[in-house]
C-alpha atoms as a PDB file:
ATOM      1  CA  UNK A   1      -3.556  11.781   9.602  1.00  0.00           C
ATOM      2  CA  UNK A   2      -3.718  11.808  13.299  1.00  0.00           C
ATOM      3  CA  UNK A   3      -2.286  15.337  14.942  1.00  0.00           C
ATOM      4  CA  UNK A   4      -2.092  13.881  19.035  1.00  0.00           C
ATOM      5  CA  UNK A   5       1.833  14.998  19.536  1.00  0.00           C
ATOM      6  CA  UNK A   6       1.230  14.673  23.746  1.00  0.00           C
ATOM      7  CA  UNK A   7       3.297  11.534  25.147  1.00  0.00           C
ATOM      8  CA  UNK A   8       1.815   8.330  26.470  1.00  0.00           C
ATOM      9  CA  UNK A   9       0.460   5.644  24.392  1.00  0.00           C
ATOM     10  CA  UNK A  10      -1.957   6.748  21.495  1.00  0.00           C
ATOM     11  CA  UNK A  11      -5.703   5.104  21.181  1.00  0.00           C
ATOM     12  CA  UNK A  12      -5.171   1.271  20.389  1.00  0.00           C
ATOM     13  CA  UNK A  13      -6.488  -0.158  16.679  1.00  0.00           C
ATOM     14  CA  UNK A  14      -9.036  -2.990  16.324  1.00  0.00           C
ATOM     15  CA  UNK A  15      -8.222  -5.690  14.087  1.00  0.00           C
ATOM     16  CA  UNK A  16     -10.720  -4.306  11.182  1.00  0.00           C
ATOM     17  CA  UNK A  17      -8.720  -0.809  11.484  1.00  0.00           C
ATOM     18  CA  UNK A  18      -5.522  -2.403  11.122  1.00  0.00           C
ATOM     19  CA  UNK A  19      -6.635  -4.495   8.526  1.00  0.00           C
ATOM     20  CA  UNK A  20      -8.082  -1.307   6.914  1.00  0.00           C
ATOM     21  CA  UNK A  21      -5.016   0.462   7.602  1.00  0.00           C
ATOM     22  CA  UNK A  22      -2.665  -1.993   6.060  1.00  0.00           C
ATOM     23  CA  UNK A  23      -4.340  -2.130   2.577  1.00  0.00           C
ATOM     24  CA  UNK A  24      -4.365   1.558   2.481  1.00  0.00           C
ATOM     25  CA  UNK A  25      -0.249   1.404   2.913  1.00  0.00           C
ATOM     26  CA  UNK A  26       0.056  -1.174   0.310  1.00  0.00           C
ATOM     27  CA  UNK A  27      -2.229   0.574  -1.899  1.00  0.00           C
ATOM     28  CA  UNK A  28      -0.621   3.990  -2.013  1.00  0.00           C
ATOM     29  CA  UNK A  29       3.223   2.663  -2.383  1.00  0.00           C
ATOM     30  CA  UNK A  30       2.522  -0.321  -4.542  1.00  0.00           C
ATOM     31  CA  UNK A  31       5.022  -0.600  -7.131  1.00  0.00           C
ATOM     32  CA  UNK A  32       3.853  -3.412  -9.644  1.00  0.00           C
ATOM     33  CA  UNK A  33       3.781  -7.003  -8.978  1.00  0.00           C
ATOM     34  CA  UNK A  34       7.269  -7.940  -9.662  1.00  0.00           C
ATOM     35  CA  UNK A  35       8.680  -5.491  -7.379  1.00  0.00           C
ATOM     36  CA  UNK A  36      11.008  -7.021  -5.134  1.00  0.00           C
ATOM     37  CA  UNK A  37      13.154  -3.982  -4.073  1.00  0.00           C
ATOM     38  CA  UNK A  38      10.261  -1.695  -2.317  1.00  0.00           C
ATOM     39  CA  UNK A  39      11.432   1.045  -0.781  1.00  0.00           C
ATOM     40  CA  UNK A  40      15.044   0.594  -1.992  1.00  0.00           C
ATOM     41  CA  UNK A  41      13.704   1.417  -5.199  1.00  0.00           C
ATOM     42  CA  UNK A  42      13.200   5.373  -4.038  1.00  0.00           C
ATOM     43  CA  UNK A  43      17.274   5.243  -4.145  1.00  0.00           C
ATOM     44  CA  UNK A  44      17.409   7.106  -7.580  1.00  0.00           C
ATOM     45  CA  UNK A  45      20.730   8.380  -8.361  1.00  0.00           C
ATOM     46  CA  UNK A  46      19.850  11.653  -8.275  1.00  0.00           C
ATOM     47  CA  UNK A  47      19.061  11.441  -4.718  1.00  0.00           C
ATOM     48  CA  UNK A  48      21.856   9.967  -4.039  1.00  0.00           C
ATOM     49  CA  UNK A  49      24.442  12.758  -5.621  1.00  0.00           C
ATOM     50  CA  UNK A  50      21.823  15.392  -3.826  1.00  0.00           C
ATOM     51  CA  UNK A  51      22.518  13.160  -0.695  1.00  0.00           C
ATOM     52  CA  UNK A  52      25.946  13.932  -1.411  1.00  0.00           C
ATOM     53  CA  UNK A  53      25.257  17.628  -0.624  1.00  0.00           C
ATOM     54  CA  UNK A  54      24.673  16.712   3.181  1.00  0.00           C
ATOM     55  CA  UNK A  55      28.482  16.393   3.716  1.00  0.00           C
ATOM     56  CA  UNK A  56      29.613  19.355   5.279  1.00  0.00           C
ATOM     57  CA  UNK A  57      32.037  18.306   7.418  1.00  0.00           C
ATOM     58  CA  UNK A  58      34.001  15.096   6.673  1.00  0.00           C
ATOM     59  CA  UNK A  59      32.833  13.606  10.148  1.00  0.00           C
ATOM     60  CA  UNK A  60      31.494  10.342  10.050  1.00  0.00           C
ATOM     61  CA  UNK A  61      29.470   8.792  12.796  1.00  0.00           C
ATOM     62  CA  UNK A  62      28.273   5.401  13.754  1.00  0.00           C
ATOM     63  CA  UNK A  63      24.709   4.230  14.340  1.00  0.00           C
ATOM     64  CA  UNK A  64      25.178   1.138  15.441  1.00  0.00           C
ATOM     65  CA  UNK A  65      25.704  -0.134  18.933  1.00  0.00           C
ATOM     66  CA  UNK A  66      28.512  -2.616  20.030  1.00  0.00           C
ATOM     67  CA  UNK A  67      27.370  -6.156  19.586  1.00  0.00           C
ATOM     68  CA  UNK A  68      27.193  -7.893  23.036  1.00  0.00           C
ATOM     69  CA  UNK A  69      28.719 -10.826  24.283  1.00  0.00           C
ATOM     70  CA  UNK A  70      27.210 -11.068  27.342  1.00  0.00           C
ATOM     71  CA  UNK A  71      23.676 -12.830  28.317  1.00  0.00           C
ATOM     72  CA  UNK A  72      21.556  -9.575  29.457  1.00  0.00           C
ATOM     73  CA  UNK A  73      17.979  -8.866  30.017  1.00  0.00           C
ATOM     74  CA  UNK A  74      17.240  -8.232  26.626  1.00  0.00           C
ATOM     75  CA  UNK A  75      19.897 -10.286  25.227  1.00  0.00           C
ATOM     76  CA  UNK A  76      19.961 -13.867  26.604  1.00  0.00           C
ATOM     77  CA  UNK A  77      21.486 -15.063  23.798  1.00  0.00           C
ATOM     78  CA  UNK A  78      24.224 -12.595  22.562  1.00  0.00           C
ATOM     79  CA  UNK A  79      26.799 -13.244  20.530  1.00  0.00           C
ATOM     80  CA  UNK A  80      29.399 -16.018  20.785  1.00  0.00           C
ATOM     81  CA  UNK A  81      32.783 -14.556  20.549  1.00  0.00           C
ATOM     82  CA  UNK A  82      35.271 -16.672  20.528  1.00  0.00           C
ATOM     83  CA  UNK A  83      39.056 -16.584  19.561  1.00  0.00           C
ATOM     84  CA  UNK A  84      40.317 -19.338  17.989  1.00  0.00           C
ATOM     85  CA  UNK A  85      44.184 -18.420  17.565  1.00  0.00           C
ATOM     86  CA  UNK A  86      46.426 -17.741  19.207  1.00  0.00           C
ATOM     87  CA  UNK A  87      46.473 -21.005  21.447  1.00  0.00           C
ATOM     88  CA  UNK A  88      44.941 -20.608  25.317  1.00  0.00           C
ATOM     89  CA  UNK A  89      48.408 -22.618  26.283  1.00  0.00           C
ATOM     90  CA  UNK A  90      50.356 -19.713  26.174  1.00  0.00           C
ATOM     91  CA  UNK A  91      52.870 -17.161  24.205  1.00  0.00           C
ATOM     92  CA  UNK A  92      53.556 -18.245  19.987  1.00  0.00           C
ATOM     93  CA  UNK A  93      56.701 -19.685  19.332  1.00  0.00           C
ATOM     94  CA  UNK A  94      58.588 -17.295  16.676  1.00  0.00           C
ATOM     95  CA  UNK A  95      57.928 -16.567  13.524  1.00  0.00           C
ATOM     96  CA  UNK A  96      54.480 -15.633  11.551  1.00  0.00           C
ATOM     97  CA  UNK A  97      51.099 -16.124  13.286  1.00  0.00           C
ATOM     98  CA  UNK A  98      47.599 -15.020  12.592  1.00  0.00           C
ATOM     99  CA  UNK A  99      44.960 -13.715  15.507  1.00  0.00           C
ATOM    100  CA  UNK A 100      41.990 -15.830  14.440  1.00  0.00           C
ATOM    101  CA  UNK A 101      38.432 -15.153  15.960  1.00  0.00           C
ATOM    102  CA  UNK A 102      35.208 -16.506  15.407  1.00  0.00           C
ATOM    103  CA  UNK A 103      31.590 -15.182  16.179  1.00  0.00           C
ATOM    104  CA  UNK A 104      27.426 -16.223  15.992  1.00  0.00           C
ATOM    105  CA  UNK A 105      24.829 -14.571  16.566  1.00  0.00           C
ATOM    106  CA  UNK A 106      21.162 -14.197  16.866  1.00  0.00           C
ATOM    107  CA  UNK A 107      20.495 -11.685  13.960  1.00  0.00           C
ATOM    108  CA  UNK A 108      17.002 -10.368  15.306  1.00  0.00           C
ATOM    109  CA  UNK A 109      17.581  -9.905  18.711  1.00  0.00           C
ATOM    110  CA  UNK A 110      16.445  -7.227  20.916  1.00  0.00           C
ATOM    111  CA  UNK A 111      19.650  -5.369  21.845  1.00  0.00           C
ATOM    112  CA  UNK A 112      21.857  -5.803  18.871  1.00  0.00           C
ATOM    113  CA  UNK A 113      21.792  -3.132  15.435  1.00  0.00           C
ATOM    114  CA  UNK A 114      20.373  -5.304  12.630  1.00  0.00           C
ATOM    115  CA  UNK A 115      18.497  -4.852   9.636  1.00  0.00           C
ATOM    116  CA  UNK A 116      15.355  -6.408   8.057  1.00  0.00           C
ATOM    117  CA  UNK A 117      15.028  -8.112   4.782  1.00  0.00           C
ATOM    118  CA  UNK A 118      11.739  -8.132   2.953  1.00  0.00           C
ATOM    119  CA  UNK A 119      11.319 -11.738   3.797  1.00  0.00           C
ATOM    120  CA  UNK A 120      11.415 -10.974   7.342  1.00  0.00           C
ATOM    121  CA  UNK A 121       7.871 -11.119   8.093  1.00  0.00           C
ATOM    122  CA  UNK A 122       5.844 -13.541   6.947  1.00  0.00           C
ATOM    123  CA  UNK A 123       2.067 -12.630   7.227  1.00  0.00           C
ATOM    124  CA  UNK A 124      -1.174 -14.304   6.268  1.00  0.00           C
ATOM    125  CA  UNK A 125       1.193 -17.013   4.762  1.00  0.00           C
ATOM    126  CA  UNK A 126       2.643 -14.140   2.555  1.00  0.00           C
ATOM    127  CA  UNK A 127       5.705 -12.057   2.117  1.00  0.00           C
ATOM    128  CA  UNK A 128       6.076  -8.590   0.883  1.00  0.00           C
ATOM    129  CA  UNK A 129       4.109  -8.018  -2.543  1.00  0.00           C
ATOM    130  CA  UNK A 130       1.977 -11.409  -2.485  1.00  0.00           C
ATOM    131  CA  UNK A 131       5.404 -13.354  -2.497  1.00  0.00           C
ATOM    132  CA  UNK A 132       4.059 -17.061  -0.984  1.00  0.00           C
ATOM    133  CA  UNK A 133       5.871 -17.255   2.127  1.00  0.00           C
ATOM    134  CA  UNK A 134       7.382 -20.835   1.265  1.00  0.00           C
ATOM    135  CA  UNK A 135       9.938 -18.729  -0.224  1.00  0.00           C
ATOM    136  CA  UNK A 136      11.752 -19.209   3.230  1.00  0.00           C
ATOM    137  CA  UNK A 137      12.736 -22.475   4.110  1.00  0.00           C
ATOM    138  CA  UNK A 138      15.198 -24.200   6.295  1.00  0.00           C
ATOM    139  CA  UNK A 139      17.868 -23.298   3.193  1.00  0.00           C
ATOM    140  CA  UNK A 140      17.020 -19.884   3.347  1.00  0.00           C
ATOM    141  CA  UNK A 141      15.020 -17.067   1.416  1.00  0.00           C
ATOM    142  CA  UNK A 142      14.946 -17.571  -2.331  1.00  0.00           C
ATOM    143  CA  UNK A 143      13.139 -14.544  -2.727  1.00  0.00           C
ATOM    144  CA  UNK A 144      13.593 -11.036  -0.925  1.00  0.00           C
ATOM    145  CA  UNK A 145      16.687 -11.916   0.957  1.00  0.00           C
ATOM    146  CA  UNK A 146      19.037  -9.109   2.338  1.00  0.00           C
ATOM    147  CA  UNK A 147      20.856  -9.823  -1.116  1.00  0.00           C
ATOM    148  CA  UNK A 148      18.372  -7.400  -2.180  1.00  0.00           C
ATOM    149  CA  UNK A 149      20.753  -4.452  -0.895  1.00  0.00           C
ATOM    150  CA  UNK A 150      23.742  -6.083  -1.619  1.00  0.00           C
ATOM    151  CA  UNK A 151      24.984  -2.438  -3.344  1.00  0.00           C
ATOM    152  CA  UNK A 152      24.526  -0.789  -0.403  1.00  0.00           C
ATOM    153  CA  UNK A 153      21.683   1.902   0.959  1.00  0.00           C
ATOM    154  CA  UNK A 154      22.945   5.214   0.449  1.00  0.00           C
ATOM    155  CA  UNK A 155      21.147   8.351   0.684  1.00  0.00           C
ATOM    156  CA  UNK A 156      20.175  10.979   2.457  1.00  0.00           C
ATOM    157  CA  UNK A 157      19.661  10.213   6.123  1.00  0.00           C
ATOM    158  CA  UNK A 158      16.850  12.065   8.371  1.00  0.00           C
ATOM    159  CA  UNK A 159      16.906  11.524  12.764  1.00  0.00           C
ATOM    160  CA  UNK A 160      13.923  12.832  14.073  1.00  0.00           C
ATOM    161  CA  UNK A 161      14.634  12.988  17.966  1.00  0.00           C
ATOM    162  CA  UNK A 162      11.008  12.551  19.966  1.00  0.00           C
ATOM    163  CA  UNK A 163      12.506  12.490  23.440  1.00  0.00           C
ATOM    164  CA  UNK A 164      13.714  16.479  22.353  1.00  0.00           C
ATOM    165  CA  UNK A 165      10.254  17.266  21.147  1.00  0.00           C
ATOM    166  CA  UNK A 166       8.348  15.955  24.253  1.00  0.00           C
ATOM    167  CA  UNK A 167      11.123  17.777  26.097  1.00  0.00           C
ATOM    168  CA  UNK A 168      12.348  14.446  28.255  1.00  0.00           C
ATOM    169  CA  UNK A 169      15.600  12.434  27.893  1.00  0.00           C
ATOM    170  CA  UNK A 170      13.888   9.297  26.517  1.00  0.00           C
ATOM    171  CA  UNK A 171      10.396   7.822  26.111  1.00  0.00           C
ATOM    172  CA  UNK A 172       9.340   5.405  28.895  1.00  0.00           C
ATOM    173  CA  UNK A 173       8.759   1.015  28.007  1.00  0.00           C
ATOM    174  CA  UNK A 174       5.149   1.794  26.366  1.00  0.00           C
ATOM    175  CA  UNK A 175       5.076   4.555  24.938  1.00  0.00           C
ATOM    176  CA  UNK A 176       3.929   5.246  21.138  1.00  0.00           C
ATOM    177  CA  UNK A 177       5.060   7.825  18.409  1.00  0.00           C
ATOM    178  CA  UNK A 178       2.694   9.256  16.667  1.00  0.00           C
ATOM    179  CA  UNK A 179       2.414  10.251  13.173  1.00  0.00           C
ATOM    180  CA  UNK A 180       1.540  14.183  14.662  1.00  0.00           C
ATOM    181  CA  UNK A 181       4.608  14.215  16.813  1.00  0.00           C
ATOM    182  CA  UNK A 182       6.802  13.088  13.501  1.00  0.00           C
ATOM    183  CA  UNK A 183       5.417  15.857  11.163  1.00  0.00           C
ATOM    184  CA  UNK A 184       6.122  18.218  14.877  1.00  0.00           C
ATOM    185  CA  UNK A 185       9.474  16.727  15.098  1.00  0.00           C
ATOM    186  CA  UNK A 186      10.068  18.301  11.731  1.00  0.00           C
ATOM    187  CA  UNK A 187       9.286  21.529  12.566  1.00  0.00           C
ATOM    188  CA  UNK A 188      10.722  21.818  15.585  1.00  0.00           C
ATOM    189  CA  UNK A 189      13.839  20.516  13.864  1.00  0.00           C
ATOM    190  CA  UNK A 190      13.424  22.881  10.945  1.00  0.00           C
ATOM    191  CA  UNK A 191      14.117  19.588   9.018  1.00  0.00           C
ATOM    192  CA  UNK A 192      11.621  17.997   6.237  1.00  0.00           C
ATOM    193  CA  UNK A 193      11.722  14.589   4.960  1.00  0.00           C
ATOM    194  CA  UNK A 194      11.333  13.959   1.676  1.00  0.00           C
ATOM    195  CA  UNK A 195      11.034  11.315  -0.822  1.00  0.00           C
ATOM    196  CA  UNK A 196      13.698   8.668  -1.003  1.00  0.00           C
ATOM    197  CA  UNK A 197      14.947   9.637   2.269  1.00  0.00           C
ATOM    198  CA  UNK A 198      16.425   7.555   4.945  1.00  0.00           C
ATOM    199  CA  UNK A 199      14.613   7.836   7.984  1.00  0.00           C
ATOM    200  CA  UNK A 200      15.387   7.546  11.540  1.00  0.00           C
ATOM    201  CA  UNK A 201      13.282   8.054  14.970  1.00  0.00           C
ATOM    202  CA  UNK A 202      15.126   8.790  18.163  1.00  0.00           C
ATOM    203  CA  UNK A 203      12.800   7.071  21.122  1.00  0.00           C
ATOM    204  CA  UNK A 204      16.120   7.668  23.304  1.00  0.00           C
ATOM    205  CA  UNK A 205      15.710   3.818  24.024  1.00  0.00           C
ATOM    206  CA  UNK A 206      19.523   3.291  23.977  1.00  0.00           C
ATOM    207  CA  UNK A 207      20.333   6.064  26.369  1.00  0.00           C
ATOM    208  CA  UNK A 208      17.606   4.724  28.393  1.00  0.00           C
ATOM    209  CA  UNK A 209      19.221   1.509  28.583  1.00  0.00           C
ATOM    210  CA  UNK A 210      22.951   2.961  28.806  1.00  0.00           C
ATOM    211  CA  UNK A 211      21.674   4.748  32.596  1.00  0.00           C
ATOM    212  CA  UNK A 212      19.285   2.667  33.986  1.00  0.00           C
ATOM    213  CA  UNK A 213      20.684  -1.215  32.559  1.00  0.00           C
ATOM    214  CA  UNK A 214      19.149  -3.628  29.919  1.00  0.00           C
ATOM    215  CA  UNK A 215      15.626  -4.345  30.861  1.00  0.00           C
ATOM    216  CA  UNK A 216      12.555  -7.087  29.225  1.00  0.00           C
ATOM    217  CA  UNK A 217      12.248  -5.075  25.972  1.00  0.00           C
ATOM    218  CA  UNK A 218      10.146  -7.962  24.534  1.00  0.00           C
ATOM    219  CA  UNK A 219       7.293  -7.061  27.285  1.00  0.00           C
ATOM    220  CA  UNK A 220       7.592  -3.323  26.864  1.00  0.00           C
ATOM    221  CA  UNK A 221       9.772  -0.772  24.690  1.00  0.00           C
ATOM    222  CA  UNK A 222       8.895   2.446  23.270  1.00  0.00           C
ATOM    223  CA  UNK A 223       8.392   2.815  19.409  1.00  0.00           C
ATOM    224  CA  UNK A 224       5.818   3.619  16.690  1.00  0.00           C
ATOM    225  CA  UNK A 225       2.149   3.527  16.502  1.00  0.00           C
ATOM    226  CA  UNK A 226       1.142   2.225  13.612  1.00  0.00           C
ATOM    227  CA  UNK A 227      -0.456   4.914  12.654  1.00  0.00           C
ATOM    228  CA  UNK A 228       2.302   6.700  12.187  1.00  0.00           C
ATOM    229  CA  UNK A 229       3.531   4.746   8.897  1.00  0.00           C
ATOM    230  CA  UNK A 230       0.872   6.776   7.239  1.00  0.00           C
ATOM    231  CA  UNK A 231       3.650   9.291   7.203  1.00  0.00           C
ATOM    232  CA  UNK A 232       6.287   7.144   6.295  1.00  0.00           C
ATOM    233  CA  UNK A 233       3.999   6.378   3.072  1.00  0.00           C
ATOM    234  CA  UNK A 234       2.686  10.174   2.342  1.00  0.00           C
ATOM    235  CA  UNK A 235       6.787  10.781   2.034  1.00  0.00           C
ATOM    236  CA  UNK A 236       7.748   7.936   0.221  1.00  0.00           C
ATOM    237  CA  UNK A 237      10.820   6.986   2.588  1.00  0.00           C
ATOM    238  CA  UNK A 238      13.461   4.287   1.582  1.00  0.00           C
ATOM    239  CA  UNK A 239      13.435   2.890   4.976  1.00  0.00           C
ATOM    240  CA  UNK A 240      13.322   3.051   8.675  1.00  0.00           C
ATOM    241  CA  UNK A 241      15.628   2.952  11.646  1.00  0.00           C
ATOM    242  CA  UNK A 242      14.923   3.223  15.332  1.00  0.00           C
ATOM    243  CA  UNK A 243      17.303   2.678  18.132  1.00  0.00           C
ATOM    244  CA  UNK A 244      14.023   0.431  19.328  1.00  0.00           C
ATOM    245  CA  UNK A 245      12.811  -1.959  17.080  1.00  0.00           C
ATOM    246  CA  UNK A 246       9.782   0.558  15.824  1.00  0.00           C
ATOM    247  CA  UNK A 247       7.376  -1.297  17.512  1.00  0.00           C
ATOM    248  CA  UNK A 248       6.008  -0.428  20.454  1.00  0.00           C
ATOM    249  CA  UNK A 249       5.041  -3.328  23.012  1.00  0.00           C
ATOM    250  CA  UNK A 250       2.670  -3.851  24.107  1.00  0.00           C
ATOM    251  CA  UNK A 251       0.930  -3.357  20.823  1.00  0.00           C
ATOM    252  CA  UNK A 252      -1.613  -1.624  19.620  1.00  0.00           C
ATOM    253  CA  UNK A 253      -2.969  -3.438  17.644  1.00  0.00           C
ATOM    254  CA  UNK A 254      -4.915  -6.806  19.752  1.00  0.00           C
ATOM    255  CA  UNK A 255      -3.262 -10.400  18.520  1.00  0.00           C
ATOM    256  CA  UNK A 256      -0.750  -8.560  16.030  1.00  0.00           C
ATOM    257  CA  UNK A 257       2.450  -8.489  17.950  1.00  0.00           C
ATOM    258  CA  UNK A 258       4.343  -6.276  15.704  1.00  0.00           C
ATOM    259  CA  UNK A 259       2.087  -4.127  13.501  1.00  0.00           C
ATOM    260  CA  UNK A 260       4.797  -1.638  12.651  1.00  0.00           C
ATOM    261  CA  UNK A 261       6.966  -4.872  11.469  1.00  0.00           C
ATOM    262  CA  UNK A 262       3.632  -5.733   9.381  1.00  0.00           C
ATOM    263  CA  UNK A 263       3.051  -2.416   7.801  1.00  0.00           C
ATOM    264  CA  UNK A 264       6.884  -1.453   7.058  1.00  0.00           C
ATOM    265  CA  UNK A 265       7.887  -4.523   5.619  1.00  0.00           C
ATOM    266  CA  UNK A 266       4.752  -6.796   4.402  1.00  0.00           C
ATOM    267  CA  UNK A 267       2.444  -3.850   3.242  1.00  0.00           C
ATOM    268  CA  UNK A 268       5.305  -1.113   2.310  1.00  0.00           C
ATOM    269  CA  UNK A 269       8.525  -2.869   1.469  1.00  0.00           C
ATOM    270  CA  UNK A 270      10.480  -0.893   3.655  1.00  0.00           C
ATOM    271  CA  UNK A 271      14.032  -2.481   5.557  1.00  0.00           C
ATOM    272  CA  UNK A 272      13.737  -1.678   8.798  1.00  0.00           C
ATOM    273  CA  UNK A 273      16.903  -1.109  11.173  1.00  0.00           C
ATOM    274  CA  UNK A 274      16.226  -2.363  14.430  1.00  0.00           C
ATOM    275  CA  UNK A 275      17.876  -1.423  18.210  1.00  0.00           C
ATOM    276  CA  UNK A 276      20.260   1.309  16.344  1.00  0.00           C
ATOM    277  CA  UNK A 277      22.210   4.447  18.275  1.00  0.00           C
ATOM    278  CA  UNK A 278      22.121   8.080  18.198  1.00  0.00           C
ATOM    279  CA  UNK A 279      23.981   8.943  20.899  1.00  0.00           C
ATOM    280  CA  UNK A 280      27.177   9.511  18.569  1.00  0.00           C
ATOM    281  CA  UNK A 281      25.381  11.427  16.169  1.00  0.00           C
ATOM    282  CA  UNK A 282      22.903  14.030  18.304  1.00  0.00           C
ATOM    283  CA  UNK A 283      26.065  16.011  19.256  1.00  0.00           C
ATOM    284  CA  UNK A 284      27.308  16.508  16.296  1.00  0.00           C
ATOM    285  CA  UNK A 285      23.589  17.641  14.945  1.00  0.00           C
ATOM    286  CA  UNK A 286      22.877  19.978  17.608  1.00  0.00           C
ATOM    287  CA  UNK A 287      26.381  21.440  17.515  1.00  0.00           C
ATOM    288  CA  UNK A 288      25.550  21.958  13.213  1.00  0.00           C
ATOM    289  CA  UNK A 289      21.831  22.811  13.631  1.00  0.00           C
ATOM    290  CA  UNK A 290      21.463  20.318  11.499  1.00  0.00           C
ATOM    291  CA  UNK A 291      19.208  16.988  11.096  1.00  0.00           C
ATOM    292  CA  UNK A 292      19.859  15.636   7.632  1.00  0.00           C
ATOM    293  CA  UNK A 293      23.239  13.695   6.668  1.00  0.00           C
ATOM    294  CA  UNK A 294      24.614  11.498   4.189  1.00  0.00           C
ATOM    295  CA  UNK A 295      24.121   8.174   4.993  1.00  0.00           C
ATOM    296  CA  UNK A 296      25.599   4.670   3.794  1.00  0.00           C
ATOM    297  CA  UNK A 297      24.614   0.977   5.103  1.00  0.00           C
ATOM    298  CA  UNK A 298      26.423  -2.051   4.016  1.00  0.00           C
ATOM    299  CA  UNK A 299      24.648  -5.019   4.810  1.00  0.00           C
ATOM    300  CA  UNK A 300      26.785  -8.224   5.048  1.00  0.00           C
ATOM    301  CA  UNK A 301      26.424 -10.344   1.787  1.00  0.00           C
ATOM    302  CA  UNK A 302      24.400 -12.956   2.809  1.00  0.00           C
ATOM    303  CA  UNK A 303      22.410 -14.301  -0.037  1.00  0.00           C
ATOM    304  CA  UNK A 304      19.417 -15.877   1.532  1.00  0.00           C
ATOM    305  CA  UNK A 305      19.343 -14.481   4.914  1.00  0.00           C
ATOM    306  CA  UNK A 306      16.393 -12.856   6.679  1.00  0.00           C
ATOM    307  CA  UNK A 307      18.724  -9.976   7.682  1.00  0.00           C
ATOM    308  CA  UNK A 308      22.158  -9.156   8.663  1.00  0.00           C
ATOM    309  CA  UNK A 309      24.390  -7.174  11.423  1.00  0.00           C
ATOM    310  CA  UNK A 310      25.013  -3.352  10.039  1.00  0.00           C
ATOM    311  CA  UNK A 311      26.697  -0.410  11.044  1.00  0.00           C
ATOM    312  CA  UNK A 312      25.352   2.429   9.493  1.00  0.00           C
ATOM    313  CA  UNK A 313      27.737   5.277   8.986  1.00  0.00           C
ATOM    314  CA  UNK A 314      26.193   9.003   8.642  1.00  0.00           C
ATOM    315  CA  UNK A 315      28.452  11.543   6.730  1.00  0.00           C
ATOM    316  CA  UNK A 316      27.963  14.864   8.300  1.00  0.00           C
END
């Protein structure tokens, strides 16, 4: 495992090393051929009723941040909004009426909190666990779909903060996370993360945003070098939220756009939570001294979709 925890961008990967890298990951969290699950299947119930034990409080937080309406750097196609009742002409006559509203959006954007199915990434003409990527069609996924965590994920929830550990208030467009600065993160935080867990990395991209305005985050964002899942797989995780989208652009990894999107979801079968925030939450954990919660996500039930809008809610 790599032990750099300085900030800046960590040494890129060749091809062959990612290549290398990614069979490793599958390797070491392969769960038999008809998995279809992955990292969901970590979500014992034991764990969960330990999870339970994080509630301390009754206070419960979001992670998500408001869906936008409005075209933006990062978001030139945002979510259509649009109310269709009451009538534009003017004030309802008397009697019973209904506020009506309708909305669409672009699921994987870059500014709005989302979450990734296991058919999300389609790579060498495959899906997570050798699934043939004609799963996915113009219908819809037939396989792996966000149906998969129909029940919910609930469990115990981990936020490792980097922006705290490198002692700034967020990581600048570019810069990668290393798989040292997560185990350092941990310490600092007097927090481990364990099997089964929930975990989430702070890159302080949405407070970033929130004081300097929506920039090109498809050109450059802060997030995870892929290195780092080598962590992710040593502990087992469920799955992985970022208030970026984990991946780090550019990439480090030469014609792979998203390697952490690759190794999380193709090679580990994890759900990944993209463009989530912590700003609600980091009060409330430095006020506790605490980094661990109970968590609970609730996909939308959309049977053959590549992903879905969430709101995860942490339980402190």
């Amino acid at each position: 495992m790599t032990t750099r925890t300085g900030p800046g961008t960590a040494p890129p990967l060749d091809r062959d090393a990612f290549e290398a890298l990614r069979r490793r990951l599958a390797d070491e969290v392969r769960r038999g051929p008809d998995d279809r699950r992955g990292g969901l299947g970590e979500l014992t119930p034991a764990r969960l009723l330990a999870a339970a034990g994080e509630i301390r409080t009754g206070r419960t937080v979001t992670l998500a941040a408001p869906i936008g309406t409005e075209p933006t750097a990062d978001n030139p196609e945002p979510c259509d909004h649009r109310m269709t009742s009451p009538p534009e002409s003017g004030a309802s006559p008397a009697g019973l009426h209904f506020a009506l509203d309708r909305f669409a959006m672009n699921v994987h954007g870059n500014a709005d909190s989302h979450i990734d199915a296991l058919c999300h990434v389609v790579y060498d003409a495959t899906l997570y666990n050798g699934v043939p990527a004609t799963a996915v069609t113009t219908g819809g996924a037939s396989e792996l779909s966000i149906d998969a965590a129909r029940d919910g994920i609930v469990g115990r929830g981990v936020l490792l903060d980097i922006p705290r550990l490198r002692g700034v208030p967020w990581l600048e467009p570019g810069d990668q996370v290393t798989a040292g600065e997560l185990a350092a993160a941990e310490a600092a935080q007097q927090v481990r993360v364990g099997e089964g867990d929930l975990l989430f990395v702070r890159v302080g991209h949405r407070r970033r945003r929130n004081e300097l305005g929506p920039w090109d985050v498809a050109a450059t964002r802060a997030g995870l070098h892929p290195e780092a899942l080598r962590f992710l797989a040593e502990r087992r995780v469920a799955a992985l939220g970022s208030d970026s989208n984990s991946d780090a652009a550019p990439s480090a990894v030469p014609g792979v756009g998203f390697p952490v999107h690759v190794l999380g979801i193709h090679a580990m079968g994890l759900h990944l939570l993209d463009y989530l925030q912590f700003e609600d939450l980091l009060p409330f954990c430095e006020q506790l001294g605490r980094w661990s919660f109970f968590c609970a996500i609730a996909p939308l039930r959309l049977p053959a979709a590549t992903g879905s809008p969430v709101n995860p809610i942490a339980v402190l």
